[in-house]
PDB file of N, CA and C in Angstrom:
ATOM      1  N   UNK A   1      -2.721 -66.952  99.943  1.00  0.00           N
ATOM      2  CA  UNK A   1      -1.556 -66.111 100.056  1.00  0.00           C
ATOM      3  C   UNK A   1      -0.607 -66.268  98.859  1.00  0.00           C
ATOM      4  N   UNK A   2      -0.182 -67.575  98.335  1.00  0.00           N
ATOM      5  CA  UNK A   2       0.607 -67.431  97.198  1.00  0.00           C
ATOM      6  C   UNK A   2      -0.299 -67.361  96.063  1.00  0.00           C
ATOM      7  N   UNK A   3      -1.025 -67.108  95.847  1.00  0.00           N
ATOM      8  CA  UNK A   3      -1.938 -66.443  94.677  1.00  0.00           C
ATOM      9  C   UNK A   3      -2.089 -64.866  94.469  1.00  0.00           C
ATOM     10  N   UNK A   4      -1.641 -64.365  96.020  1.00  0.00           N
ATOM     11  CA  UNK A   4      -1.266 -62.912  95.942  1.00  0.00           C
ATOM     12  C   UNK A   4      -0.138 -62.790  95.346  1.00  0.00           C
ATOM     13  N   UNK A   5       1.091 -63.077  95.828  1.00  0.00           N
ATOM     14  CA  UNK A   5       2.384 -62.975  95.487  1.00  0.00           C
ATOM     15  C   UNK A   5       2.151 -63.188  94.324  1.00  0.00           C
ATOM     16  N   UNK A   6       1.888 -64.427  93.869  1.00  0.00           N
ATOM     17  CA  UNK A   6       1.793 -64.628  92.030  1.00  0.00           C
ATOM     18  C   UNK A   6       0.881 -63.461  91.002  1.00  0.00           C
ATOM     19  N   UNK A   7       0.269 -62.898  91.583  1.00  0.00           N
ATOM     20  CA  UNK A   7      -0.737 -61.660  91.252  1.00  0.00           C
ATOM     21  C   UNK A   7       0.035 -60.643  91.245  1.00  0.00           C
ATOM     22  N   UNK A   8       0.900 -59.958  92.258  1.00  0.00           N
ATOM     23  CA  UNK A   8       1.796 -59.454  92.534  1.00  0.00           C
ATOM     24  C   UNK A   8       2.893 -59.255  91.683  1.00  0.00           C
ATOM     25  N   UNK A   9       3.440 -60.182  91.440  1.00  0.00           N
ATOM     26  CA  UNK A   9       4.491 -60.468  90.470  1.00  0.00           C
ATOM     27  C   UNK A   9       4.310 -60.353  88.713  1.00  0.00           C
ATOM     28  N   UNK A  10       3.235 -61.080  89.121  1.00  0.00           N
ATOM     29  CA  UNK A  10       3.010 -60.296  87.320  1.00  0.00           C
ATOM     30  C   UNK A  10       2.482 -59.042  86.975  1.00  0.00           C
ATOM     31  N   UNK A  11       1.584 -58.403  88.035  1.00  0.00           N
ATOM     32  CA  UNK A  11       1.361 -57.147  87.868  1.00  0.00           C
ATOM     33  C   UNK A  11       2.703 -56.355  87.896  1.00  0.00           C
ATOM     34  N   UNK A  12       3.939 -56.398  88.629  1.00  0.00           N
ATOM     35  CA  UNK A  12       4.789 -55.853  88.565  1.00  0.00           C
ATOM     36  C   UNK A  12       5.694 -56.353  87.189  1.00  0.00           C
ATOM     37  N   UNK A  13       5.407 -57.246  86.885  1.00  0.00           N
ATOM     38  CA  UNK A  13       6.092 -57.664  85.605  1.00  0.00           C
ATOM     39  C   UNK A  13       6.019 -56.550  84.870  1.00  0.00           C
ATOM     40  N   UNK A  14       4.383 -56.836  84.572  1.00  0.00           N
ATOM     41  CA  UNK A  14       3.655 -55.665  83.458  1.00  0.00           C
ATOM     42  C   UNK A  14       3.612 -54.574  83.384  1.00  0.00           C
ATOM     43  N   UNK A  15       3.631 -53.792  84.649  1.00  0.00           N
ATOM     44  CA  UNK A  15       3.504 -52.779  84.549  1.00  0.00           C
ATOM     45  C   UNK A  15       5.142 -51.468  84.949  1.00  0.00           C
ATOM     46  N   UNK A  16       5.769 -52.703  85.235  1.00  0.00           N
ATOM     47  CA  UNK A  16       7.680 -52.532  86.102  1.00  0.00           C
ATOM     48  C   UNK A  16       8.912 -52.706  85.263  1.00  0.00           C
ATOM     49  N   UNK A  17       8.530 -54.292  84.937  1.00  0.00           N
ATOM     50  CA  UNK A  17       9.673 -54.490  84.378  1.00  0.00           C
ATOM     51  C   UNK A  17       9.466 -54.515  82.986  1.00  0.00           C
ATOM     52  N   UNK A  18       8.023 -54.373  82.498  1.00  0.00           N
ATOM     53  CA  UNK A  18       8.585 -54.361  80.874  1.00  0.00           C
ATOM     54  C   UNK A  18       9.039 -53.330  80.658  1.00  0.00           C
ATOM     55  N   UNK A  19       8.127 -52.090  80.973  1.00  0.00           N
ATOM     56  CA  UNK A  19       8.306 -50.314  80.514  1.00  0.00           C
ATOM     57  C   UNK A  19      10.059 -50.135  80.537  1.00  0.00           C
ATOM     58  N   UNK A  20      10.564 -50.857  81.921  1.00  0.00           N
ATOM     59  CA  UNK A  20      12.023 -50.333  82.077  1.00  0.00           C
ATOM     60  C   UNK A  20      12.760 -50.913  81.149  1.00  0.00           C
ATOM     61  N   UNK A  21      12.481 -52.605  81.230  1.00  0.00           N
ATOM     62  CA  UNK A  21      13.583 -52.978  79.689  1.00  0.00           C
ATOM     63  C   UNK A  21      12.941 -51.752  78.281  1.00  0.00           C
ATOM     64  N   UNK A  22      12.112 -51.835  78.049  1.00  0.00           N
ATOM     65  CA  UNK A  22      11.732 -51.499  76.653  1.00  0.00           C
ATOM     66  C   UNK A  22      12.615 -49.636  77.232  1.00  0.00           C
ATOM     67  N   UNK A  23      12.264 -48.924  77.849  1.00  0.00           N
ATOM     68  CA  UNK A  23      13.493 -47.710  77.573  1.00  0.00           C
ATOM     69  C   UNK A  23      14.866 -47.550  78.007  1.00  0.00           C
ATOM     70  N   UNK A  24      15.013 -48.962  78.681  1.00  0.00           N
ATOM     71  CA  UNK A  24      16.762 -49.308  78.615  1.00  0.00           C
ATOM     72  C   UNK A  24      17.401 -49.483  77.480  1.00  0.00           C
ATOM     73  N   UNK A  25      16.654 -50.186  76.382  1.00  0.00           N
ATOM     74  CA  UNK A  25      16.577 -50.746  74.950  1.00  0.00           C
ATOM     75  C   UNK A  25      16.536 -49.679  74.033  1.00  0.00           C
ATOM     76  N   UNK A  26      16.014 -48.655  73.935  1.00  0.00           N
ATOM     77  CA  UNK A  26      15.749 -47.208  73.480  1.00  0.00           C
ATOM     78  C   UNK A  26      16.624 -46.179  73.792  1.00  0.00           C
ATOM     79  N   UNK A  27      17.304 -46.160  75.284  1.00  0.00           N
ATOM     80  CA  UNK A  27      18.446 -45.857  75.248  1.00  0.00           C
ATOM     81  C   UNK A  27      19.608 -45.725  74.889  1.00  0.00           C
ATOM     82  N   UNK A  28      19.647 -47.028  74.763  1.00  0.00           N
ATOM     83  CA  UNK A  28      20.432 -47.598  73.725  1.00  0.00           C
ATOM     84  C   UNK A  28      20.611 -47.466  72.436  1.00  0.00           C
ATOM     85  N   UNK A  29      19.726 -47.227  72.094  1.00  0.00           N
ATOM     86  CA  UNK A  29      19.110 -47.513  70.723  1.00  0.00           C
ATOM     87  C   UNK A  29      19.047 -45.739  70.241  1.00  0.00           C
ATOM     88  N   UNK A  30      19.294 -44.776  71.239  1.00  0.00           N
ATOM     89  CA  UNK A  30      19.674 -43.270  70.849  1.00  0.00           C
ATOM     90  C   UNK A  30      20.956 -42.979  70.960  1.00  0.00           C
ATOM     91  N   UNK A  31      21.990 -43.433  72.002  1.00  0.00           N
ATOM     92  CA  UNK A  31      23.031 -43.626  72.313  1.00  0.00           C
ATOM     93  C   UNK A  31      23.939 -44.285  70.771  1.00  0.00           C
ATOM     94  N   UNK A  32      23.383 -45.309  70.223  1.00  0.00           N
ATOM     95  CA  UNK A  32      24.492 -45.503  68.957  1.00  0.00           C
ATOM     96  C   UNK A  32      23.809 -44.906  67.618  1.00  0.00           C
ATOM     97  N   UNK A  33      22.720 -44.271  68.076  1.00  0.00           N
ATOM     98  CA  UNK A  33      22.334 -43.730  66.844  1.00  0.00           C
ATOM     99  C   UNK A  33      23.370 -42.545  66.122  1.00  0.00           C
ATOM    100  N   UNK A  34      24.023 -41.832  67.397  1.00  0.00           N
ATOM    101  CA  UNK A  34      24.709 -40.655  66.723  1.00  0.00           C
ATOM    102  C   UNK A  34      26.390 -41.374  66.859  1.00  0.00           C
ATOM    103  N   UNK A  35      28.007 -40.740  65.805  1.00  0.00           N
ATOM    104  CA  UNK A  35      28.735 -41.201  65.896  1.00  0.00           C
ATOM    105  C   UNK A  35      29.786 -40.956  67.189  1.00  0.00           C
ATOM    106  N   UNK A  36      30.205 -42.004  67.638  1.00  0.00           N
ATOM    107  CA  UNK A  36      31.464 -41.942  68.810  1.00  0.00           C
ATOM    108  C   UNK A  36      32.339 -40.985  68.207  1.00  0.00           C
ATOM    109  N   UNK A  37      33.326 -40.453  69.390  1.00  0.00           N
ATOM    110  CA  UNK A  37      34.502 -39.431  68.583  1.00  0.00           C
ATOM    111  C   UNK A  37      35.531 -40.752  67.933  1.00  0.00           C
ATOM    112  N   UNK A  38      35.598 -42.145  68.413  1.00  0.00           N
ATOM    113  CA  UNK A  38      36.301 -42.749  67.564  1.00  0.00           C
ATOM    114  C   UNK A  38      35.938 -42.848  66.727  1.00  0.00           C
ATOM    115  N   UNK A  39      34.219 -43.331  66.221  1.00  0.00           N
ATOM    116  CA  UNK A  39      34.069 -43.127  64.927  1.00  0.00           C
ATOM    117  C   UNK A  39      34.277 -42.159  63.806  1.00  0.00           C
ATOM    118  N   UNK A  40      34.639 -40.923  64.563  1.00  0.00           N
ATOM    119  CA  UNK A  40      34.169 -39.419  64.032  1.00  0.00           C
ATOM    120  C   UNK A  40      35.596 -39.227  63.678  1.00  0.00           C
ATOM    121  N   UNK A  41      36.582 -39.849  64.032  1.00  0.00           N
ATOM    122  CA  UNK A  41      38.211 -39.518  64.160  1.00  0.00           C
ATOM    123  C   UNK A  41      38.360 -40.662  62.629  1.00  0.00           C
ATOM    124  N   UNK A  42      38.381 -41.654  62.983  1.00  0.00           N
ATOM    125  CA  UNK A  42      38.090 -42.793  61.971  1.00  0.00           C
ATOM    126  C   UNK A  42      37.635 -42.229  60.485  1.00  0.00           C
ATOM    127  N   UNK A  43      36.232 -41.730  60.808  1.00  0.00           N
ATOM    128  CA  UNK A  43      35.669 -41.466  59.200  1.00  0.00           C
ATOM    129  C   UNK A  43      36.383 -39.855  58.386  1.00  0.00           C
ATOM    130  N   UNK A  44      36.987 -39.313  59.443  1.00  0.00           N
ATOM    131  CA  UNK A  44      37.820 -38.295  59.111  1.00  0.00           C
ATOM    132  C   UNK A  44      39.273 -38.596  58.402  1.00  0.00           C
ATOM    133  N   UNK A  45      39.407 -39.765  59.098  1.00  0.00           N
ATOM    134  CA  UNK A  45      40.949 -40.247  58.500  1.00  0.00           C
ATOM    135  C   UNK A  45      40.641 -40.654  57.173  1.00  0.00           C
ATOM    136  N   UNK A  46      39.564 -41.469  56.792  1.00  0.00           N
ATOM    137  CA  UNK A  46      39.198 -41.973  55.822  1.00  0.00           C
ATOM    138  C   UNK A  46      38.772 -40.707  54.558  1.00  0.00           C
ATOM    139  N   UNK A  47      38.113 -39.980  55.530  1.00  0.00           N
ATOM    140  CA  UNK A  47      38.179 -38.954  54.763  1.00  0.00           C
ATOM    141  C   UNK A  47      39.121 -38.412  53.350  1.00  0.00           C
ATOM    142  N   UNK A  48      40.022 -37.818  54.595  1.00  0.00           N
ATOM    143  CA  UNK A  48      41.519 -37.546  54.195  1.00  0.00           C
ATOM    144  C   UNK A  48      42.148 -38.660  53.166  1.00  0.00           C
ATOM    145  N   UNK A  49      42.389 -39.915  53.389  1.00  0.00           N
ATOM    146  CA  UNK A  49      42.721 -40.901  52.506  1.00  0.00           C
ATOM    147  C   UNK A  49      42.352 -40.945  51.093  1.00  0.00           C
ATOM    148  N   UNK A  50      40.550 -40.473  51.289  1.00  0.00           N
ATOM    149  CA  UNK A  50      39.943 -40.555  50.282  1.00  0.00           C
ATOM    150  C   UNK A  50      40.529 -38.967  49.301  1.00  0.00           C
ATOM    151  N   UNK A  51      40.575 -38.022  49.591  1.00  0.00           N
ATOM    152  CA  UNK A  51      40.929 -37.046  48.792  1.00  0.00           C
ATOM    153  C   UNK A  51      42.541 -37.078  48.531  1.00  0.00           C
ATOM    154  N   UNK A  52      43.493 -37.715  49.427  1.00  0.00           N
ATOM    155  CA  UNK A  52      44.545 -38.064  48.927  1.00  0.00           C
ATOM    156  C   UNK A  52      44.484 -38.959  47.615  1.00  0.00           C
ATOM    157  N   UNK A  53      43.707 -39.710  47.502  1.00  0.00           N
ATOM    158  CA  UNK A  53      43.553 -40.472  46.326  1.00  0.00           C
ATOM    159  C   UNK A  53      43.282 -40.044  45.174  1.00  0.00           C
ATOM    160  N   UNK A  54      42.219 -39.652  45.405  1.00  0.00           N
ATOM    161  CA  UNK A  54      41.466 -38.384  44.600  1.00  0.00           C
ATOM    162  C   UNK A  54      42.663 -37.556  43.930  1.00  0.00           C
ATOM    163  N   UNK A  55      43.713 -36.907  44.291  1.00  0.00           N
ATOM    164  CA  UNK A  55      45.015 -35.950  43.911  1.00  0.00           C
ATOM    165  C   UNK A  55      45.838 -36.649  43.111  1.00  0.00           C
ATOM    166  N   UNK A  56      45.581 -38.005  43.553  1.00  0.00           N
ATOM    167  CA  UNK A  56      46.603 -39.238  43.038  1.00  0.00           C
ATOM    168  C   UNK A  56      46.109 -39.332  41.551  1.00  0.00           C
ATOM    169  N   UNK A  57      45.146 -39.607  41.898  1.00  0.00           N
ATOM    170  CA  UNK A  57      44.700 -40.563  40.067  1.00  0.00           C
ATOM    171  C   UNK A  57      44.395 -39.264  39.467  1.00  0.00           C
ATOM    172  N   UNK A  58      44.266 -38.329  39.485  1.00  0.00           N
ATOM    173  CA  UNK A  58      43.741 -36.675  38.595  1.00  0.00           C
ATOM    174  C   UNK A  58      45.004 -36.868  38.193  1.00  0.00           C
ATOM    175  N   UNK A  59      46.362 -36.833  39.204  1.00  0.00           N
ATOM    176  CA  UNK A  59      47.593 -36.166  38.852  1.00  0.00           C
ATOM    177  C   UNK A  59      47.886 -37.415  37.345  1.00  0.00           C
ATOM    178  N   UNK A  60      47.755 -38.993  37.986  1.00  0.00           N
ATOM    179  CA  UNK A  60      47.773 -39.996  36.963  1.00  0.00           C
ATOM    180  C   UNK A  60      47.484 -39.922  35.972  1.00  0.00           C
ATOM    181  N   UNK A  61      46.111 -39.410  35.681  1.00  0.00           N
ATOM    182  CA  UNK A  61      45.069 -39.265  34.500  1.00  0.00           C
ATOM    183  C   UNK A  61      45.814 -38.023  33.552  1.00  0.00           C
ATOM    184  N   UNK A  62      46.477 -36.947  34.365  1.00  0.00           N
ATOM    185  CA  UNK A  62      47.124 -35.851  33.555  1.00  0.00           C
ATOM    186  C   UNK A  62      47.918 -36.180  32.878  1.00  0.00           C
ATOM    187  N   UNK A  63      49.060 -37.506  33.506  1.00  0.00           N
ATOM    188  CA  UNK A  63      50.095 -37.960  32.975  1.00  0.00           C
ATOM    189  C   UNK A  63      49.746 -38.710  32.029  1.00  0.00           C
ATOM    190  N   UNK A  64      48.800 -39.644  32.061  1.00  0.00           N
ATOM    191  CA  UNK A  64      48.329 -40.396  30.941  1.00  0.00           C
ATOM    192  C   UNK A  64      47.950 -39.884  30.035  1.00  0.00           C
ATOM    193  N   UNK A  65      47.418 -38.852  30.036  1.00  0.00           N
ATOM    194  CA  UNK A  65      46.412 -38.312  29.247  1.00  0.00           C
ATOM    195  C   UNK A  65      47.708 -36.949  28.123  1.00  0.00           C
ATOM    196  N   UNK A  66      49.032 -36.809  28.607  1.00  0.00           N
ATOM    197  CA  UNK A  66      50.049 -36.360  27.832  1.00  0.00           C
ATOM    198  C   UNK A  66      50.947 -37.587  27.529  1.00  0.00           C
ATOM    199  N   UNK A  67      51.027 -38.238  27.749  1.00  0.00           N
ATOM    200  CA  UNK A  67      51.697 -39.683  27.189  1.00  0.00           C
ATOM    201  C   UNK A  67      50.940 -40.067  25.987  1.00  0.00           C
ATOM    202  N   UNK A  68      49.765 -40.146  25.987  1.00  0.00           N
ATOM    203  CA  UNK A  68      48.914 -39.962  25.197  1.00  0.00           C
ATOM    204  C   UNK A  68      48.715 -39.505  23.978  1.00  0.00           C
ATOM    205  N   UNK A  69      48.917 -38.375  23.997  1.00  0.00           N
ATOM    206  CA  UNK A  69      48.873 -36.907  22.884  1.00  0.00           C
ATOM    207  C   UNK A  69      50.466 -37.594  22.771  1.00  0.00           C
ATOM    208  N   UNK A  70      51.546 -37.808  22.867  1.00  0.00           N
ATOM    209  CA  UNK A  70      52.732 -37.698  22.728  1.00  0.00           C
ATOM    210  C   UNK A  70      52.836 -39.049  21.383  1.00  0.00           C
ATOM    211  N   UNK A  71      52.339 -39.941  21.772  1.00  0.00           N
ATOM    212  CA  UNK A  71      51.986 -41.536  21.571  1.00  0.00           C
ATOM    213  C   UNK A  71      51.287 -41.156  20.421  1.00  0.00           C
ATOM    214  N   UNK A  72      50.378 -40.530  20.011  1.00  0.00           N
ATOM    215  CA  UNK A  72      49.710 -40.175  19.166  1.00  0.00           C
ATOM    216  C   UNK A  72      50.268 -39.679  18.375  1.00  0.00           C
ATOM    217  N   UNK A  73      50.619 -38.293  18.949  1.00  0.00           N
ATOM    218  CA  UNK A  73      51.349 -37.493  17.645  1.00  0.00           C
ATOM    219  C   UNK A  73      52.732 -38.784  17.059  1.00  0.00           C
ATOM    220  N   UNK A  74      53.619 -39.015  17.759  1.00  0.00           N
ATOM    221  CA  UNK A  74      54.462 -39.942  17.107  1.00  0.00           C
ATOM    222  C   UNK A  74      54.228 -40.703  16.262  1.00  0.00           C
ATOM    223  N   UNK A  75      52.599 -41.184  16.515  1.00  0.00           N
ATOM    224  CA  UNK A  75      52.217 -42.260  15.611  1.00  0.00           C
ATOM    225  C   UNK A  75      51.675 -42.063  13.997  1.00  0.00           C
ATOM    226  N   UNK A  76      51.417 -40.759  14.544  1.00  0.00           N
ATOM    227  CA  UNK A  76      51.164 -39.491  13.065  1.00  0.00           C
ATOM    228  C   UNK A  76      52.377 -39.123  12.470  1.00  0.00           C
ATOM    229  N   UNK A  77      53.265 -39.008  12.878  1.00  0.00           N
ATOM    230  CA  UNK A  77      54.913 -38.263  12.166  1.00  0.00           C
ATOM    231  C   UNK A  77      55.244 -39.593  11.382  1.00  0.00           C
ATOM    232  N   UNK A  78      55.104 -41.185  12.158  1.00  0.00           N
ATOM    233  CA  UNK A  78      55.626 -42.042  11.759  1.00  0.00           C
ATOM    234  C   UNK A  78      54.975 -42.623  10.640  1.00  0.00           C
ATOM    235  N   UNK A  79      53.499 -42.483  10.235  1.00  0.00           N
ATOM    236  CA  UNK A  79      52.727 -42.674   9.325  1.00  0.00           C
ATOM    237  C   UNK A  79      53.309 -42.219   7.975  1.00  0.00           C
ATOM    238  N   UNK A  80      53.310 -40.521   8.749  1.00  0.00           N
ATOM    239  CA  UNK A  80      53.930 -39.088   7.156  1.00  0.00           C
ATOM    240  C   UNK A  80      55.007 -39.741   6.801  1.00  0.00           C
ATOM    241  N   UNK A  81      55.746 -40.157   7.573  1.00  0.00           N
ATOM    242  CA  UNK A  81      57.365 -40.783   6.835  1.00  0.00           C
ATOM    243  C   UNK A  81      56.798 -41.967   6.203  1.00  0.00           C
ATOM    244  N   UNK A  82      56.029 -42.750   5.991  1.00  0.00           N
ATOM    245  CA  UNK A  82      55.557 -43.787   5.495  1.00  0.00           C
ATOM    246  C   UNK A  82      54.948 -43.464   4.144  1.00  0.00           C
ATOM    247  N   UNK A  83      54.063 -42.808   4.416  1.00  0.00           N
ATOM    248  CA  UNK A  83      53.287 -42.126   3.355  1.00  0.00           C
ATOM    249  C   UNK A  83      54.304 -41.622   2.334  1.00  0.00           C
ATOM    250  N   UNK A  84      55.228 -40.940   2.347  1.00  0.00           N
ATOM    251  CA  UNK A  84      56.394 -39.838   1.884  1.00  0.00           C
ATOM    252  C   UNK A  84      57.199 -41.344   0.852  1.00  0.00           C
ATOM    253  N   UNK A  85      57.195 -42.166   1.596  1.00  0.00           N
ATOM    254  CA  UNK A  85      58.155 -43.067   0.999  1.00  0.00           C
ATOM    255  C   UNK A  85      57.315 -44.052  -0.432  1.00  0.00           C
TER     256      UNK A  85
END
């Protein structure tokens, strides 16, 4: 009799309880595959952050980039007066 039960039990192991863990696990495993709306809210904010930045350093780079030419030319006028003398 307990050689049934023990027969029993592992046949139900094998054929019961693995199948169910292994697509509880898979469930799972489709479930975080796609993003949460927190994630989806999150990578949107980041988003946004990111092209705010983006506006930032273009606008920077414009400014630098006429500071520049300004810096330059000065450094050319100040030469000619050199030269002249």
């Amino acid at each position: 009799m307990p050689e049934e039960f023990f027969a029993l039990a592992v046949i139900s192991i094998i054929f019961i309880g693995a199948p169910a863990t292994i697509f509880h696990y898979i469930t799972l495993w489709r479930k975080q595959r796609s993003l949460q709306p927190d994630d989806e809210r999150m990578l949107e904010d980041l988003w946004r952050s990111a092209r705010a930045m983006e506006r930032r350093i273009e606008s920077l780079e414009s400014i630098i980039d006429v500071e520049t030419e300004r810096q330059a030319r000065a450094d050319t006028q100040r030469d000619d007066v050199y030269r002249k003398n």
